[in-house]
Protein backbone atom coordinates (compact mmCIF):
# COMPACT_ATOMS: atom_id res chain seq x y z
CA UNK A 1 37.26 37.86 28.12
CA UNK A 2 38.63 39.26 24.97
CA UNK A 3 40.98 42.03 25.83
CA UNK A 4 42.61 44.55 23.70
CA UNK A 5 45.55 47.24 24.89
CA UNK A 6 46.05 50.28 23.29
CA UNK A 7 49.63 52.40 23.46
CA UNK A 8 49.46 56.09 23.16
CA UNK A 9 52.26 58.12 22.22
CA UNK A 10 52.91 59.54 25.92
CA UNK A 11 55.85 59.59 27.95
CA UNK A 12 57.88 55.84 28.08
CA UNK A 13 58.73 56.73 31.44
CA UNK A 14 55.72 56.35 32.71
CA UNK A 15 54.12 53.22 31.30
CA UNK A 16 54.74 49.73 33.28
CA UNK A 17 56.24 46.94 31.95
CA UNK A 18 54.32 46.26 28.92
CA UNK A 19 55.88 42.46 27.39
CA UNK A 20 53.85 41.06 30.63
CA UNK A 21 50.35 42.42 29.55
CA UNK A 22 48.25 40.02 28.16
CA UNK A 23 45.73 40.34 24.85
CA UNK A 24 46.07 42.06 21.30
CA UNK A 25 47.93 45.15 20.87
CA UNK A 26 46.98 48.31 19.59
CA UNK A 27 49.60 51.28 18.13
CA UNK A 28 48.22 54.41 18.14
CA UNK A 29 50.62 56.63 16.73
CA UNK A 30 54.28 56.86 18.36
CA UNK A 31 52.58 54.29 20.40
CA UNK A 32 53.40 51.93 17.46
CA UNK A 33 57.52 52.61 17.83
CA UNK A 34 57.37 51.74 21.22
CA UNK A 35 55.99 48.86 20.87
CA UNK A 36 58.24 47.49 18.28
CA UNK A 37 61.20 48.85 19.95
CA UNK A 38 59.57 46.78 23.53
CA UNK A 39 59.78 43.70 20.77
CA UNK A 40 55.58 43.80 20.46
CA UNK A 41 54.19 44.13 16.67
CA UNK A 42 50.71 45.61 17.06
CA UNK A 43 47.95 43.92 15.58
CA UNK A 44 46.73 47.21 14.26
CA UNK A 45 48.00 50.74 14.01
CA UNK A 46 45.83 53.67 14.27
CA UNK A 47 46.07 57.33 13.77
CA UNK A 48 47.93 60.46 11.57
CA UNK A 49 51.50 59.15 12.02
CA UNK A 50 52.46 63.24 12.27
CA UNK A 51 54.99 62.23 14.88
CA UNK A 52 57.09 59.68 12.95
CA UNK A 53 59.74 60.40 11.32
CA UNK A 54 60.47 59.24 7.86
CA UNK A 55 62.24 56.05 9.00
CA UNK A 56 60.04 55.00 11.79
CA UNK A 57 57.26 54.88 9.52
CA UNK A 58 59.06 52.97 7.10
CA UNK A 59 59.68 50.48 10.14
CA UNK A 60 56.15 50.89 10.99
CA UNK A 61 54.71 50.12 7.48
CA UNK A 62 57.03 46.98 6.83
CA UNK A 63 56.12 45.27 10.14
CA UNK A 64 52.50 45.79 10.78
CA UNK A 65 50.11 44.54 8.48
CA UNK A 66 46.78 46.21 9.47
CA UNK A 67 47.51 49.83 9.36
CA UNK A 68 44.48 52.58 9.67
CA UNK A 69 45.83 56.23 8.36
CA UNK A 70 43.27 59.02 9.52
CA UNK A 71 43.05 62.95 8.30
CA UNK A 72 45.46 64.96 10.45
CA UNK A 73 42.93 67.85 10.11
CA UNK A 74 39.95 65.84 11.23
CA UNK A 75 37.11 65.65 14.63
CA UNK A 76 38.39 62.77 16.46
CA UNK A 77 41.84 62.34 18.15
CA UNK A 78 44.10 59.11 17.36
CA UNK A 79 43.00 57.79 20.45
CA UNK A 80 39.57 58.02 20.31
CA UNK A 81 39.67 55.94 16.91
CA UNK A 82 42.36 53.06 18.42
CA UNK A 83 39.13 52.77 20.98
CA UNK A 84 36.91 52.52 17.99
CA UNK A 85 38.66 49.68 16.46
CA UNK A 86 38.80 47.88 19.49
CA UNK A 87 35.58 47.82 20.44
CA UNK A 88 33.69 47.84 17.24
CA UNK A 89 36.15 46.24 14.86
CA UNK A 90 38.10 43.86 17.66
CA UNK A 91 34.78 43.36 19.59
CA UNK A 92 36.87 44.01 22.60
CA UNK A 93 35.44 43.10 26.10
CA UNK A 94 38.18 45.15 27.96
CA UNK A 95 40.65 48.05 26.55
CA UNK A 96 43.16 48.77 28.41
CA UNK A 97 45.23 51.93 27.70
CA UNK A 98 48.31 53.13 27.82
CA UNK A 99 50.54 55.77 27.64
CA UNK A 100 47.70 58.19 27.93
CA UNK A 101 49.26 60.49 30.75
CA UNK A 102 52.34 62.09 31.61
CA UNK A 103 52.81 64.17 28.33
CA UNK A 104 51.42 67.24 27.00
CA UNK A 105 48.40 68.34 29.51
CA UNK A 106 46.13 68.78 26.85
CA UNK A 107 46.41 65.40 25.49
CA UNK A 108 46.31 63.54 28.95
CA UNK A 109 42.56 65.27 29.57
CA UNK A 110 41.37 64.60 26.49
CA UNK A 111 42.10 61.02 27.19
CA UNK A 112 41.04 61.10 30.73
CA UNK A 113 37.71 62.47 29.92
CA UNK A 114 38.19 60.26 26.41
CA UNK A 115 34.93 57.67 27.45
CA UNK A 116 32.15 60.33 27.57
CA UNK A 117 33.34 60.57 23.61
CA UNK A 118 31.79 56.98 23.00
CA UNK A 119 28.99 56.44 21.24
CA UNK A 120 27.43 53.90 23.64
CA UNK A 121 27.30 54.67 27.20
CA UNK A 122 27.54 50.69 28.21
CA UNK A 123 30.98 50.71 26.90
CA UNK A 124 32.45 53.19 29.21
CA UNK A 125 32.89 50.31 31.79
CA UNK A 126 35.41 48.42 29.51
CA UNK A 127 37.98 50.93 29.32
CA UNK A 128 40.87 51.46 31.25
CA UNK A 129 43.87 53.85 31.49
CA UNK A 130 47.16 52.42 33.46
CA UNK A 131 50.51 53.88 34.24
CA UNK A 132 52.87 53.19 36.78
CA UNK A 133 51.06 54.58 39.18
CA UNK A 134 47.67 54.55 38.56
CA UNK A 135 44.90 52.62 37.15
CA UNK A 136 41.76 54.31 36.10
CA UNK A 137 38.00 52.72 35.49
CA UNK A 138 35.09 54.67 34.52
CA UNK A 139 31.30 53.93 35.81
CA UNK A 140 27.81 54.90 35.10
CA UNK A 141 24.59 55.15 36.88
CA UNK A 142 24.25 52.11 39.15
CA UNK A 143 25.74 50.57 42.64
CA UNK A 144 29.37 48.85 42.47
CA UNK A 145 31.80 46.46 44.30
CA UNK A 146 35.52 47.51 43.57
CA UNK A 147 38.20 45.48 44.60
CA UNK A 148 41.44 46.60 46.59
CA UNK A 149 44.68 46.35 43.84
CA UNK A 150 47.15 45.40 46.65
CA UNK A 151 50.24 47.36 44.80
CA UNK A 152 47.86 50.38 44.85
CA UNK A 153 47.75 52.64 48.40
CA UNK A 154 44.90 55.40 47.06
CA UNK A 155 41.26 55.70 46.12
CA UNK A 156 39.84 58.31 44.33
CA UNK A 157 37.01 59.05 42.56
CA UNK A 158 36.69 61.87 40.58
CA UNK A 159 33.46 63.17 38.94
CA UNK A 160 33.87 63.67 35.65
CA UNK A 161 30.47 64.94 34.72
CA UNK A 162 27.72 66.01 37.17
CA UNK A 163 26.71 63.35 39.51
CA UNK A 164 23.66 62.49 41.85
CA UNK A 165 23.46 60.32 44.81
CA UNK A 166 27.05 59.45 44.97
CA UNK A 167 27.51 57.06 47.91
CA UNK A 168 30.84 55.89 49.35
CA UNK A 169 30.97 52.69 52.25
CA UNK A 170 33.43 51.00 53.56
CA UNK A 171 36.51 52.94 52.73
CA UNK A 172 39.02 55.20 55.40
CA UNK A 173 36.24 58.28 54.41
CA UNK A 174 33.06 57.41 53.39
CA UNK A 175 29.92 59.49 51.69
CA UNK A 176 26.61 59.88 52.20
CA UNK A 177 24.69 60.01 49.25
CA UNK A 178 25.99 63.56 47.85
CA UNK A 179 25.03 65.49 44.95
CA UNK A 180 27.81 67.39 42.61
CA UNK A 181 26.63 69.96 40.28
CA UNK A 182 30.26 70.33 38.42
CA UNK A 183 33.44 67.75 37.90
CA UNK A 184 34.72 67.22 41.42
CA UNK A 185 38.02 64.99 42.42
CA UNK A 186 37.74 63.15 45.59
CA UNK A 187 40.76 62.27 46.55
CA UNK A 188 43.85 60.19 49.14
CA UNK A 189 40.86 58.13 50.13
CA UNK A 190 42.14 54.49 50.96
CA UNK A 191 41.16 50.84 51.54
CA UNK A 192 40.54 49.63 54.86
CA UNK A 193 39.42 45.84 53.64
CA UNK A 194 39.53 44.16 50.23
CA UNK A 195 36.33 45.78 48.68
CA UNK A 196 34.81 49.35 48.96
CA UNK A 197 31.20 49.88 47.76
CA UNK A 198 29.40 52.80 46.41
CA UNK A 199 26.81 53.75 44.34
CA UNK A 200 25.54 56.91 42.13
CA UNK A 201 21.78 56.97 39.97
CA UNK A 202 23.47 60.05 37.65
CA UNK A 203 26.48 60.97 35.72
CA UNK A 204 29.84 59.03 34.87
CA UNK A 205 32.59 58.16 37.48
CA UNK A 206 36.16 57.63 36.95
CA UNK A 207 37.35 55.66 40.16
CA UNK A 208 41.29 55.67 40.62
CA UNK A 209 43.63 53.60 42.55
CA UNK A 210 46.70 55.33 42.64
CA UNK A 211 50.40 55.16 44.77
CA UNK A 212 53.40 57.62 44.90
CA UNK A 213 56.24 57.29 42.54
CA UNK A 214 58.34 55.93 45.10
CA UNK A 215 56.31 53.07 45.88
């Protein structure tokens, strides 16, 4: 499976450790500094570059070869184009981002509701926002198997679009097949084996598996 990570400019705080993740690298951004100052050179850089200062895109310009500037007046964010390249130019299987929450709130919904931006539906499946305490996958229309991340204590999933027929077995609370007429977050549900079904026949899904920060 190809995959292809993306780093936001969010908060370095909140981002794992990133020189164990596997697969090409993305910079969108700031994103692009903290990458080089973690000792990764992204194979691409994406975005306005309204946050860098004069000498960090001076640093940015003589170490990455494959840089994309975009209109900082313009209709899509920076991180909607780093997801762009990956899938369409990278032909990425999987894109993992990060360094999509924990900043300004504005940003972090934009990106959290970033996959219903995409210009094919089938695509929402292959994206992914992480932080340390969450990981985040996205679903349409069908019926699912998701498997229990053992450093993860929470299950959510949270509706990010209206939904129909949203069934939830074999976790702590389960669902009979509910209809949601507006964005609904169902949350501090939890694993009680290794996999949890469910199942939906309308709208998009982002399922979360979550812990507290002390964990």
């Amino acid at each position: 499976m190809k995959k292809v990570n993306l780093l936001l400019g969010g908060t370095p705080s909140n981002l794992p450790n990133l020189t164990t993740v596997t697969g090409d690298w993305i910079g969108v951004d700031h994103g692009t500094i903290e990458l080089l100052d973690q000792h990764i050179t992204p194979l691409i850089s994406v975005g306005d570059f309204d946050s860098l200062k004069t000498l960090e895109r001076q640093r940015m310009e003589r170490v990455v070869s494959d840089i994309r500037y975009s209109n900082p007046i313009k209709d899509y964010t920076d991180s909607q184009m780093g997801v762009q390249v990956a899938l369409e130019d990278l032909q990425a299987e999987q894109v993992d981002i990060y360094g999509a929450t924990g900043g300004r709130i504005d940003h972090e919904l934009v990106n959290i509701f970033l996959p219903l931006d995409l210009t094919l539906g089938g695509n929402i499946r292959k994206i992914r926002l992480i932080d340390r305490q969450n990981i985040i996958s996205y679903f349409t229309a069908g019926k699912y198997e998701i498997h229990h991340i053992t450093s993860m204590k929470y299950l959510g999933f949270f509706n990010l679009t209206p939904v129909k027929e949203l069934m939830i077995a074999d976790a702590k609370y389960r669902l009979p097949a509910t209809d949601f007429n507006r964005p609904v977050s169902l949350s501090s549900n939890e694993f009680v084996q290794p996999t949890v079904h469910f199942a939906f026949t309308e709208g998009v899904v982002a399922v979360i598996q979550s812990k507290d920060a002390s964990k």
